[in-house]
N, C-alpha and C. Protein backbone atom coordinates (compact mmCIF):
# COMPACT_ATOMS: atom_id res chain seq x y z
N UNK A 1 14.13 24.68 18.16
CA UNK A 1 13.64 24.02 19.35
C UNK A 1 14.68 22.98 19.78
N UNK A 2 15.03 23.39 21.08
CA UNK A 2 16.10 22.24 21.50
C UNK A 2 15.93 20.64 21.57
N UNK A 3 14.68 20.33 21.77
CA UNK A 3 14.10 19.08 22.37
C UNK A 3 14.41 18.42 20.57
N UNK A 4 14.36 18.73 19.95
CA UNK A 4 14.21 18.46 18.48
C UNK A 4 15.75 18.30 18.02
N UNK A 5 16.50 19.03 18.09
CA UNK A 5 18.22 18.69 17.81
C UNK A 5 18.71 17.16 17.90
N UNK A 6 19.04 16.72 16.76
CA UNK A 6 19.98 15.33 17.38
C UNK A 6 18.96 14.71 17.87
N UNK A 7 17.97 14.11 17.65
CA UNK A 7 16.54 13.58 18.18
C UNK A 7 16.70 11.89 17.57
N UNK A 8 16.82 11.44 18.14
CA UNK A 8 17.10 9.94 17.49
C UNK A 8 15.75 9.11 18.51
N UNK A 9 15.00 9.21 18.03
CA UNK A 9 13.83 8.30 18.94
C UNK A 9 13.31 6.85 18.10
N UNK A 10 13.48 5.89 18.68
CA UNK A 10 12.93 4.69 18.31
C UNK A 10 12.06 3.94 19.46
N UNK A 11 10.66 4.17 18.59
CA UNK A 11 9.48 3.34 19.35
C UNK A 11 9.57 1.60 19.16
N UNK A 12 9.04 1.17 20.06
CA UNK A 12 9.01 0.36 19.77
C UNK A 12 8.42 -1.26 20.96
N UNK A 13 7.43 -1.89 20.75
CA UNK A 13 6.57 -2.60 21.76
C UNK A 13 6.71 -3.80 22.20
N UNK A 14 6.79 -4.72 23.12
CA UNK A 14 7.41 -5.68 23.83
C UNK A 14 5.87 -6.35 24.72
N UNK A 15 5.45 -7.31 23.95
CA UNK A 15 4.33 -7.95 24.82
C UNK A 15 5.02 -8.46 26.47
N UNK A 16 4.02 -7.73 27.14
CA UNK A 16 4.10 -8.21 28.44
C UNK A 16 4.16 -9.53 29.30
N UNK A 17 5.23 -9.66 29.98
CA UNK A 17 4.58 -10.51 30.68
C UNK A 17 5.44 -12.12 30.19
N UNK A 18 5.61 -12.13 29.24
CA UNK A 18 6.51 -13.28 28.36
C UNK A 18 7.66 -13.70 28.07
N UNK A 19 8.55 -13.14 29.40
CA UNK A 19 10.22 -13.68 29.67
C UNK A 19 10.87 -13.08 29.12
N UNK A 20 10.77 -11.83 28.17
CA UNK A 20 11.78 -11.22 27.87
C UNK A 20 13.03 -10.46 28.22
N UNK A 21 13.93 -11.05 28.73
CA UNK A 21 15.33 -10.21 29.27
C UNK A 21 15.24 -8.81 29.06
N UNK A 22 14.93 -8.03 30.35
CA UNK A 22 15.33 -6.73 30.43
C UNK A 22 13.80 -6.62 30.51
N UNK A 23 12.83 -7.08 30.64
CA UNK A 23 11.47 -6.75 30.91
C UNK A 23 10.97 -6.32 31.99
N UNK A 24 11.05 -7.01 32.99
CA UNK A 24 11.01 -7.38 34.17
C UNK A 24 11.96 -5.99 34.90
N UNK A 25 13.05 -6.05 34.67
CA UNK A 25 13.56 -4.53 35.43
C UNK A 25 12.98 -3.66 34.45
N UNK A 26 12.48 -3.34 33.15
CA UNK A 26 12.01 -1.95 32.81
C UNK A 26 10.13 -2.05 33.25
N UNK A 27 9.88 -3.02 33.59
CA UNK A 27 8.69 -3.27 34.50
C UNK A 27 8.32 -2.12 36.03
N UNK A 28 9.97 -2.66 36.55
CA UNK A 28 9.92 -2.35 37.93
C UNK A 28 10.46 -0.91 37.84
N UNK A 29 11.06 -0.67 37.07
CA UNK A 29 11.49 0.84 36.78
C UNK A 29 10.46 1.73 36.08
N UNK A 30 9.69 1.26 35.56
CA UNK A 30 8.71 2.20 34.87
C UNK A 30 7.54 2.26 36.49
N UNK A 31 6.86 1.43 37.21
CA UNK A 31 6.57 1.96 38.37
C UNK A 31 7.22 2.17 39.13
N UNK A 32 8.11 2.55 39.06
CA UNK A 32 9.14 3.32 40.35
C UNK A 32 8.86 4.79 40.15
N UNK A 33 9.09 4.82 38.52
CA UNK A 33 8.91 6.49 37.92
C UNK A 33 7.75 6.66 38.44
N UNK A 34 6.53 6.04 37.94
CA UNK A 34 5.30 6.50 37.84
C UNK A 34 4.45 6.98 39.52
N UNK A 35 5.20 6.41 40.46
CA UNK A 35 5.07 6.66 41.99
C UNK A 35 5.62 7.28 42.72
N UNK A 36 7.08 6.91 42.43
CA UNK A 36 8.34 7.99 42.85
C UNK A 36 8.95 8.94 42.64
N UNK A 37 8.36 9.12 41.36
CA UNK A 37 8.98 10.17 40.73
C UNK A 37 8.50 11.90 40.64
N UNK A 38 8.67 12.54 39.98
CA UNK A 38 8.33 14.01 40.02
C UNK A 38 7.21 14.11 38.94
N UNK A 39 6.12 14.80 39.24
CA UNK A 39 5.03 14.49 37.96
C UNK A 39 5.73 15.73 36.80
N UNK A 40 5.63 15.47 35.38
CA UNK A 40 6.24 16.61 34.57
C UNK A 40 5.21 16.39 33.62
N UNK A 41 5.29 17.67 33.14
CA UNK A 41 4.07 17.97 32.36
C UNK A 41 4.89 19.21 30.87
N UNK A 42 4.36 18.70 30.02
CA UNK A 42 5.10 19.34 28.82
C UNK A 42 4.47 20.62 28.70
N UNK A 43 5.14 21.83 27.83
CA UNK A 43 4.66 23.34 28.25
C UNK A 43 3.71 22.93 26.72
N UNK A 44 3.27 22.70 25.92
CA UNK A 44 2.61 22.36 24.79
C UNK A 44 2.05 21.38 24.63
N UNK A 45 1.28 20.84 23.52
CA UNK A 45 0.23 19.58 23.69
C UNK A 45 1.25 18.62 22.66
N UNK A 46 0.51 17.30 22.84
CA UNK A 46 0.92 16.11 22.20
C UNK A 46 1.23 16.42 20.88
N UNK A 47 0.23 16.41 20.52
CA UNK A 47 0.09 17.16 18.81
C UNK A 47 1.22 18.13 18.44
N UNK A 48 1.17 19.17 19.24
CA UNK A 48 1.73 20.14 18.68
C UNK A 48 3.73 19.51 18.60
N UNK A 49 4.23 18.23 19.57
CA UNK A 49 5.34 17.56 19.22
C UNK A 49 5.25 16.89 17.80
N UNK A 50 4.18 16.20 18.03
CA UNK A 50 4.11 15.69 16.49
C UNK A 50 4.04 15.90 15.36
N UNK A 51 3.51 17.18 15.33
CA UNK A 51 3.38 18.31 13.67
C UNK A 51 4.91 18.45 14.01
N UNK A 52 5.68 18.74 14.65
CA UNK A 52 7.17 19.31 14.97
C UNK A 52 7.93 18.66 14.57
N UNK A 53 7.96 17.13 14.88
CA UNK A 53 8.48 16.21 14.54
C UNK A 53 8.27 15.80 12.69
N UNK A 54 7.06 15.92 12.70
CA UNK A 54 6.67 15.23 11.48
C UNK A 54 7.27 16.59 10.30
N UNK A 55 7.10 17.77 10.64
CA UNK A 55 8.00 18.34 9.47
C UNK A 55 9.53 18.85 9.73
N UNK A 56 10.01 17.82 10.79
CA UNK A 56 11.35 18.38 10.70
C UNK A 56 11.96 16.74 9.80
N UNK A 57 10.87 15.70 10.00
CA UNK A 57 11.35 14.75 9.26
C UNK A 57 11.36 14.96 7.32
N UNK A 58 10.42 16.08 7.29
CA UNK A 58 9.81 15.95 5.92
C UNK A 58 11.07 17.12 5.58
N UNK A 59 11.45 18.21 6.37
CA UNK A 59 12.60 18.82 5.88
C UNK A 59 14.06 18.16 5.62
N UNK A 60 13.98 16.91 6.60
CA UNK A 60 15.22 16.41 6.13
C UNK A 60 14.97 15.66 4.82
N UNK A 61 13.66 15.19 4.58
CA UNK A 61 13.78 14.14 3.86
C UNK A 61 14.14 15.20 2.36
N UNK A 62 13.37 15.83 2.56
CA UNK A 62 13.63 16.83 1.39
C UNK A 62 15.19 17.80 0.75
N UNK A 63 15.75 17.71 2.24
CA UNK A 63 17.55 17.89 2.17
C UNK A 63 18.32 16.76 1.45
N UNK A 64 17.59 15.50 1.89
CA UNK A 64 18.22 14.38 0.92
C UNK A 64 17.86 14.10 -0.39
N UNK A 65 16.47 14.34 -0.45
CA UNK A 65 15.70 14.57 -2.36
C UNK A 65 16.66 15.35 -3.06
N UNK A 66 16.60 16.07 -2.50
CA UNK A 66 17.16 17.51 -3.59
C UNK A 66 18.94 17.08 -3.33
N UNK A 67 19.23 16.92 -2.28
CA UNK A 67 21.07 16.46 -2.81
C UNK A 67 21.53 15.13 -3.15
N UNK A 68 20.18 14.16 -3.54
CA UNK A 68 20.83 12.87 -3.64
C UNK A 68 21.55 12.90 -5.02
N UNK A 69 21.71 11.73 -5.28
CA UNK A 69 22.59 10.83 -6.54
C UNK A 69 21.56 9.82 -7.14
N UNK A 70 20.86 9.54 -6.43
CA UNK A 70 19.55 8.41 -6.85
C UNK A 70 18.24 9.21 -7.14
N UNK A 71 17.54 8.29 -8.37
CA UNK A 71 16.07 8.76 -8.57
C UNK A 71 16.20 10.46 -9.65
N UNK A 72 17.39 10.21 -9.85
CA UNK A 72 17.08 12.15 -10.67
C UNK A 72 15.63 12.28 -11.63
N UNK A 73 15.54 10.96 -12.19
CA UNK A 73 14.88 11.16 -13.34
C UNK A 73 13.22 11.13 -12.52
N UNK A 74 13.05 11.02 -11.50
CA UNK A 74 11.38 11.17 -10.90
C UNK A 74 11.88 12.65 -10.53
N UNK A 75 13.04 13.00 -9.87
CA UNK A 75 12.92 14.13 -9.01
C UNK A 75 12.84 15.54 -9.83
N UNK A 76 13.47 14.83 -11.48
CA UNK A 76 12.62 16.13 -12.53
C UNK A 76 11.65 16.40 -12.34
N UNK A 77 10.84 15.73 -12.04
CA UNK A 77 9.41 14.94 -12.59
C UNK A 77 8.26 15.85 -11.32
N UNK A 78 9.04 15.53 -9.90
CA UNK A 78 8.37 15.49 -8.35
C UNK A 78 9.25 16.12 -7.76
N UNK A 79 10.05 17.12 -7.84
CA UNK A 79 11.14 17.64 -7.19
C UNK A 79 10.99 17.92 -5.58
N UNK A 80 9.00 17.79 -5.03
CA UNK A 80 8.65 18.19 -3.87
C UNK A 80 8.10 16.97 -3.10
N UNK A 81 9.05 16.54 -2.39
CA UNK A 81 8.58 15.27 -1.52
C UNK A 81 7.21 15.69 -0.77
N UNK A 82 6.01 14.56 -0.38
CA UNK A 82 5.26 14.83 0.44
C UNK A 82 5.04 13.12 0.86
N UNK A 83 4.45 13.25 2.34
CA UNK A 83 4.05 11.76 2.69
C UNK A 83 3.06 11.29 2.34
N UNK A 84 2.11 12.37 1.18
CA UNK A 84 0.81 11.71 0.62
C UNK A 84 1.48 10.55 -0.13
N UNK A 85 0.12 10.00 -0.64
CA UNK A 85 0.10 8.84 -1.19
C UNK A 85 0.31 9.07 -2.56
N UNK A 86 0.96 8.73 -3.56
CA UNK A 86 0.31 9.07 -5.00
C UNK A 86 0.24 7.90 -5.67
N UNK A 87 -0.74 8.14 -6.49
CA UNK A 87 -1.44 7.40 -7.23
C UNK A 87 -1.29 6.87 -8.32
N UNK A 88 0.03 6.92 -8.96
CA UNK A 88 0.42 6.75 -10.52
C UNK A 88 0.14 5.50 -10.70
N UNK A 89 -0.49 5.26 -11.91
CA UNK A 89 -0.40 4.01 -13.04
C UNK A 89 0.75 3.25 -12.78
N UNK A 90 1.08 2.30 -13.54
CA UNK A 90 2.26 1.16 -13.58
C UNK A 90 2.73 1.96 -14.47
N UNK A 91 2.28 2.39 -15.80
CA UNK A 91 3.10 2.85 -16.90
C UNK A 91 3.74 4.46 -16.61
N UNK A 92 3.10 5.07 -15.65
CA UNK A 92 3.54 6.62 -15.17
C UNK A 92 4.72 5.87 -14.34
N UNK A 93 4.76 5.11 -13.48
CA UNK A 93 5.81 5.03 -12.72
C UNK A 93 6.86 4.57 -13.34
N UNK A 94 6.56 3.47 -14.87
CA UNK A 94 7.36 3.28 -15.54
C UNK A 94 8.18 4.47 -16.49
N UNK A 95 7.26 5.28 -17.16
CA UNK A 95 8.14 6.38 -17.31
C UNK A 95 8.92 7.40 -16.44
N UNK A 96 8.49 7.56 -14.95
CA UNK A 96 8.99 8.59 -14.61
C UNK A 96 10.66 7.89 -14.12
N UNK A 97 10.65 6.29 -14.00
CA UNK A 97 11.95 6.33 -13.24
C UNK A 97 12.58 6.05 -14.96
N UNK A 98 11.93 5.80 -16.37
CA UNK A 98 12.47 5.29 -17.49
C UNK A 98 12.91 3.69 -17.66
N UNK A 99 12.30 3.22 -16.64
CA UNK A 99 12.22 1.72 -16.40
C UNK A 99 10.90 0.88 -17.40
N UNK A 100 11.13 1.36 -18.66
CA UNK A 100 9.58 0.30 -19.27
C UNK A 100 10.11 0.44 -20.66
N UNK A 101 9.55 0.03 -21.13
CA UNK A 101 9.29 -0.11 -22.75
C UNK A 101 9.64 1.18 -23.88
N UNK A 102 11.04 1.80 -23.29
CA UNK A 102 11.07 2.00 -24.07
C UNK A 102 12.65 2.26 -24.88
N UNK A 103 12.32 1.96 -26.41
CA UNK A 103 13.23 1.64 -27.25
C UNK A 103 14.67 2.31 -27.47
N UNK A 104 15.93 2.11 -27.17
CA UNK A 104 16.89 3.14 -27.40
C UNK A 104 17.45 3.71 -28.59
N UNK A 105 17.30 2.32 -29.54
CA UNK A 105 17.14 2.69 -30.98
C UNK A 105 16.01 2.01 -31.89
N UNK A 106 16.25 2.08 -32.89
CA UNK A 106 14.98 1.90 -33.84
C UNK A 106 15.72 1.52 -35.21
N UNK A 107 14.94 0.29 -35.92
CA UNK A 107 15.65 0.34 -37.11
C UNK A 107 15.32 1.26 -38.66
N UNK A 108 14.68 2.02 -38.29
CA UNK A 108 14.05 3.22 -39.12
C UNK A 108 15.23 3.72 -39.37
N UNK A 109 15.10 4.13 -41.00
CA UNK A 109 16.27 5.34 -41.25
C UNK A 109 16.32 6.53 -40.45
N UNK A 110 14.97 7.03 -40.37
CA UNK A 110 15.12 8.64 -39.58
C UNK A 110 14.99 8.31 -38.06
N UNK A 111 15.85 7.38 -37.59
CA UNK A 111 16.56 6.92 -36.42
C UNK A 111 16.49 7.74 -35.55
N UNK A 112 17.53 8.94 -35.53
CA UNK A 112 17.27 10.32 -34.71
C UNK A 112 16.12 10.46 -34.17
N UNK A 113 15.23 11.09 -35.03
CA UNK A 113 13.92 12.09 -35.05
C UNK A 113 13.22 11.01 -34.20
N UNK A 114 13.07 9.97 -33.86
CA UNK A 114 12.10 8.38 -33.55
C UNK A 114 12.89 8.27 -32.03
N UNK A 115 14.24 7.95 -31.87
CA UNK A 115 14.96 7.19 -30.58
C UNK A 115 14.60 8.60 -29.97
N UNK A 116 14.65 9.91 -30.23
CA UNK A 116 15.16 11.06 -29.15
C UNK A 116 13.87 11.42 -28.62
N UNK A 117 12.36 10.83 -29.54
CA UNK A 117 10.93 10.90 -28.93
C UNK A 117 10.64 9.86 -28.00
N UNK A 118 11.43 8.61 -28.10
CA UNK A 118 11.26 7.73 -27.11
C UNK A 118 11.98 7.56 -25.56
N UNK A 119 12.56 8.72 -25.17
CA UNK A 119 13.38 8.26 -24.20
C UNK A 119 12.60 9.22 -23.17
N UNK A 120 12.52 9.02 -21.81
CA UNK A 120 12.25 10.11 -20.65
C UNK A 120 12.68 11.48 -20.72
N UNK A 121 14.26 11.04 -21.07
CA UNK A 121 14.80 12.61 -20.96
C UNK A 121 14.62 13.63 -22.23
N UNK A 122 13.65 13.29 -22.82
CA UNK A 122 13.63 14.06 -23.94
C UNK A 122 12.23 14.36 -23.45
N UNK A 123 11.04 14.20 -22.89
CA UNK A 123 9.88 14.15 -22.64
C UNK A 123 10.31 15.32 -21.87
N UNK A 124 10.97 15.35 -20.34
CA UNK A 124 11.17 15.83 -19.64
C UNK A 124 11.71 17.22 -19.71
N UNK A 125 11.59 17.82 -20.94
CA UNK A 125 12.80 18.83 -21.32
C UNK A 125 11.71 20.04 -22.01
């Protein structure tokens, strides 16, 4: 879809009415359009831009998940971005990035068998 290519849109709201430079002419220019102008009407509904939009954002975001350099150790974990919410514990989020409590070595003789159960990347495997 062409309208979608190279799409750089930033919303964004400006209380009326309150001296803001450049207000006042996008005031007088927005009823100029709205009277003078040509009425246009989109060949599809509102919605149907916004589902469009909203998963061409979730495909990029997912082009950057999967080729980043950051976060590997969740993206074992979640390899499938979504904009839901999730719900993890403090201590799930602490293991999945390996940010918590846990030990790299141990003063136990059987050292090995103990440090290689405590780390993420051994969970993860």
């Amino acid at each position: 879809m062409t309208l979608l290519e190279n799409a750089r849109i930033r919303l964004g709201w400006v209380k009326a009415h309150i001296g803001i430079k450049g207000n006042e002419i996008a005031d007088t220019l927005e009823k100029e359009a709205t009277t003078d102008g040509i009425p246009a009407s989109l060949p599809f509904p509102k919605s149907f831009l916004k589902k469009q939009l909203l998963q061409l954002s979730l495909s990029r975001w997912q082009a950057e998940w999967d080729n980043g350099e950051i976060g590997r150790s969740v993206y074992n974990i979640k390899p499938k971005i979504s904009n839901k919410q999730l719900h993890w514990s403090r201590e799930c989020i602490q293991f999945a990035t390996g940010h918590g409590p846990f030990p790299s070595s141990t003063p136990s003789t059987s050292r090995d068998s103990v440090s290689t159960l405590q780390t993420t990347a051994y969970v993860g495997k």
